[in-house]
Protein backbone atom coordinates (compact mmCIF):
# COMPACT_ATOMS: atom_id res chain seq x y z
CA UNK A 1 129.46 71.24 -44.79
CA UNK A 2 129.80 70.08 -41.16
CA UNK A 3 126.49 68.34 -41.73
CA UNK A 4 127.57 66.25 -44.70
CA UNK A 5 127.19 62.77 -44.49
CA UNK A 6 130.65 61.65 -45.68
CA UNK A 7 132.03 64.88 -43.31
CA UNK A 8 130.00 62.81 -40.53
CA UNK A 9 131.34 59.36 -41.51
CA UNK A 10 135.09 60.73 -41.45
CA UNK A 11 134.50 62.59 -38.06
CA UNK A 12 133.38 59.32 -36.61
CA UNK A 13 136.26 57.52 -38.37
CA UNK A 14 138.45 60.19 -36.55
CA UNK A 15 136.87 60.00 -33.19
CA UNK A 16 137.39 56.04 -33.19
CA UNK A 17 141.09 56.26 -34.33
CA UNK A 18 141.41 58.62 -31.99
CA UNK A 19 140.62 55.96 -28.72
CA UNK A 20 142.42 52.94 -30.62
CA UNK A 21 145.47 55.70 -30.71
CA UNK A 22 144.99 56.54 -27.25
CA UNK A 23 144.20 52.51 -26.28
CA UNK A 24 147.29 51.84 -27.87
CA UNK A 25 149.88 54.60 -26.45
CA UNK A 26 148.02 53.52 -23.02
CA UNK A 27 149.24 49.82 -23.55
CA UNK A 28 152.94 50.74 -24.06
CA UNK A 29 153.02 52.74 -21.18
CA UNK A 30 153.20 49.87 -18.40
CA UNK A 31 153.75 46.05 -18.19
CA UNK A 32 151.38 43.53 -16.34
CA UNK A 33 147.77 44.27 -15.13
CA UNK A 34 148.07 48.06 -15.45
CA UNK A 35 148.80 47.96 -19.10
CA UNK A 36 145.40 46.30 -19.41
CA UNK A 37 144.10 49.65 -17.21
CA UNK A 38 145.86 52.37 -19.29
CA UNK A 39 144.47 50.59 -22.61
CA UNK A 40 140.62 50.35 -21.49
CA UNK A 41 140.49 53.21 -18.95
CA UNK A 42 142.43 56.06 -20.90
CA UNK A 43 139.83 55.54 -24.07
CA UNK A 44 137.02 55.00 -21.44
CA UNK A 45 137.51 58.25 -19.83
CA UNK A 46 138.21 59.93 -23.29
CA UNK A 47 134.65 58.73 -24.82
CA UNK A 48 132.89 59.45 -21.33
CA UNK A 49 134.41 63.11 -21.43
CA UNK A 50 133.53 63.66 -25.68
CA UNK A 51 129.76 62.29 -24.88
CA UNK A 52 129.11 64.09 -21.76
CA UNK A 53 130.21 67.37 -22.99
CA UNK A 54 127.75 69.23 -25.74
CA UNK A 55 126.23 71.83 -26.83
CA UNK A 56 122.86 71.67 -27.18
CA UNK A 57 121.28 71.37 -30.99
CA UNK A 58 124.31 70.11 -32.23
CA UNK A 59 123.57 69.37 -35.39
CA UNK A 60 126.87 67.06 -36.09
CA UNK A 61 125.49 65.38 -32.97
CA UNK A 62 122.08 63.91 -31.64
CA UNK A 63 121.22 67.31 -30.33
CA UNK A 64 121.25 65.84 -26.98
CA UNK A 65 123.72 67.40 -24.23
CA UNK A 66 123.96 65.27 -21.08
CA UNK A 67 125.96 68.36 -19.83
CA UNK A 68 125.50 72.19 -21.55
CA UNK A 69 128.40 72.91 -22.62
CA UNK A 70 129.21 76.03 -24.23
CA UNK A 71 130.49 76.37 -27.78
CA UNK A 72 133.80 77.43 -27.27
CA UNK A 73 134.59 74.68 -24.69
CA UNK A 74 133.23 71.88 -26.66
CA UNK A 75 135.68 73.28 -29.64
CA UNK A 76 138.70 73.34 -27.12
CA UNK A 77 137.30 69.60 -25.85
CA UNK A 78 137.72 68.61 -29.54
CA UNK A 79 141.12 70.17 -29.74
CA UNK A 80 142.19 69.09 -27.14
CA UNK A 81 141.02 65.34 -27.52
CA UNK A 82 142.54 64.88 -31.21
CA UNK A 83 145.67 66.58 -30.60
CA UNK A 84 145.88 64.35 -27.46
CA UNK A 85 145.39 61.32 -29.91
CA UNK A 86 147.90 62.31 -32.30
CA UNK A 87 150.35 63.19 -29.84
CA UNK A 88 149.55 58.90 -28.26
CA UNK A 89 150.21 58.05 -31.74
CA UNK A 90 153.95 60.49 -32.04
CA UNK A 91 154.94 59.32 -28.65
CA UNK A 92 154.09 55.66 -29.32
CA UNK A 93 156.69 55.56 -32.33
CA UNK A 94 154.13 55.85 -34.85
CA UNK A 95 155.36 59.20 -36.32
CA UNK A 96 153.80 59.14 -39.81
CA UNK A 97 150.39 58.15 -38.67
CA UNK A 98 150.47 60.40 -36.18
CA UNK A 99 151.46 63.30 -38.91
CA UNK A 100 148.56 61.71 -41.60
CA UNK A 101 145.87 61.61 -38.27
CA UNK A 102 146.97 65.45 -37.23
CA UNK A 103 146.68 66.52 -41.59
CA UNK A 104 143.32 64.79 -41.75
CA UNK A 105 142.04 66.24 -38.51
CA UNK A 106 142.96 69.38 -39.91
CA UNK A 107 141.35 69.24 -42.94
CA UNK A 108 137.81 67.48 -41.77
CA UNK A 109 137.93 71.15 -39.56
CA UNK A 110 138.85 73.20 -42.36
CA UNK A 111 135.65 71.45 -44.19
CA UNK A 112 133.15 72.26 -41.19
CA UNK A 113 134.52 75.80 -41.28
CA UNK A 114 130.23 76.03 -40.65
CA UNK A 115 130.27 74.13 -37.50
CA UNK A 116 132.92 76.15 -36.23
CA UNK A 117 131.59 79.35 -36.48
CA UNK A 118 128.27 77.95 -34.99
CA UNK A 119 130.21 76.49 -31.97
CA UNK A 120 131.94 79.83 -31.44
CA UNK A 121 128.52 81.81 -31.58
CA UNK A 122 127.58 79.53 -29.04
């Protein structure tokens, strides 16, 4: 199920609500030029670190690891990167998106219950 196309197209919906949250959170945090540095760079950093980071043979991904990663570290990456996101969105003021983003997660990882257990046998 990890493999399904429409599982695929919400992951990537997730993923890019998941910078805007964290682009967002980043431009509330300071006034004047460094707002315009937390809003670009936090996201920046976040994509950099989720594209670097794979395991090789992915197959939600290209397949392609710039850096071999193990499967349980890419899965604590992941964790670690939405749960950051919803906690932007929860500390930005925007509580209920924040819950729907964190319920959604959820369930898209409940769904690839197949990806998970390949990532952990990693």
């Amino acid at each position: 199920m990890g493999s399904n196309p429409i599982n695929l197209a919400v992951r990537f919906f997730l993923e890019l609500t998941a910078l805007i949250a964290m682009g967002f959170w980043g431009w509330n945090q300071r006034e004047g030029a460094l707002r315009f540095v937390l809003a670009f760079g936090i996201p920046v950093i976040a994509a950099a670190l989720w594209g670097t980071f794979a395991v090789p043979d992915d197959p939600s991904r290209s397949g392609h690891a710039l850096v071999s990663t193990p499967g349980i570290l890419r899965l604590a990456l992941e964790l670690i990167f939405f749960s950051f996101a919803a906690w932007t969105l929860y500390n930005a003021g925007a509580i209920k998106a924040s819950w729907i983003f964190g319920i959604v997660t959820l369930i898209h990882y409940i769904l690839s219950y197949d990806r998970l257990s390949w990532l952990i046998k990693q």
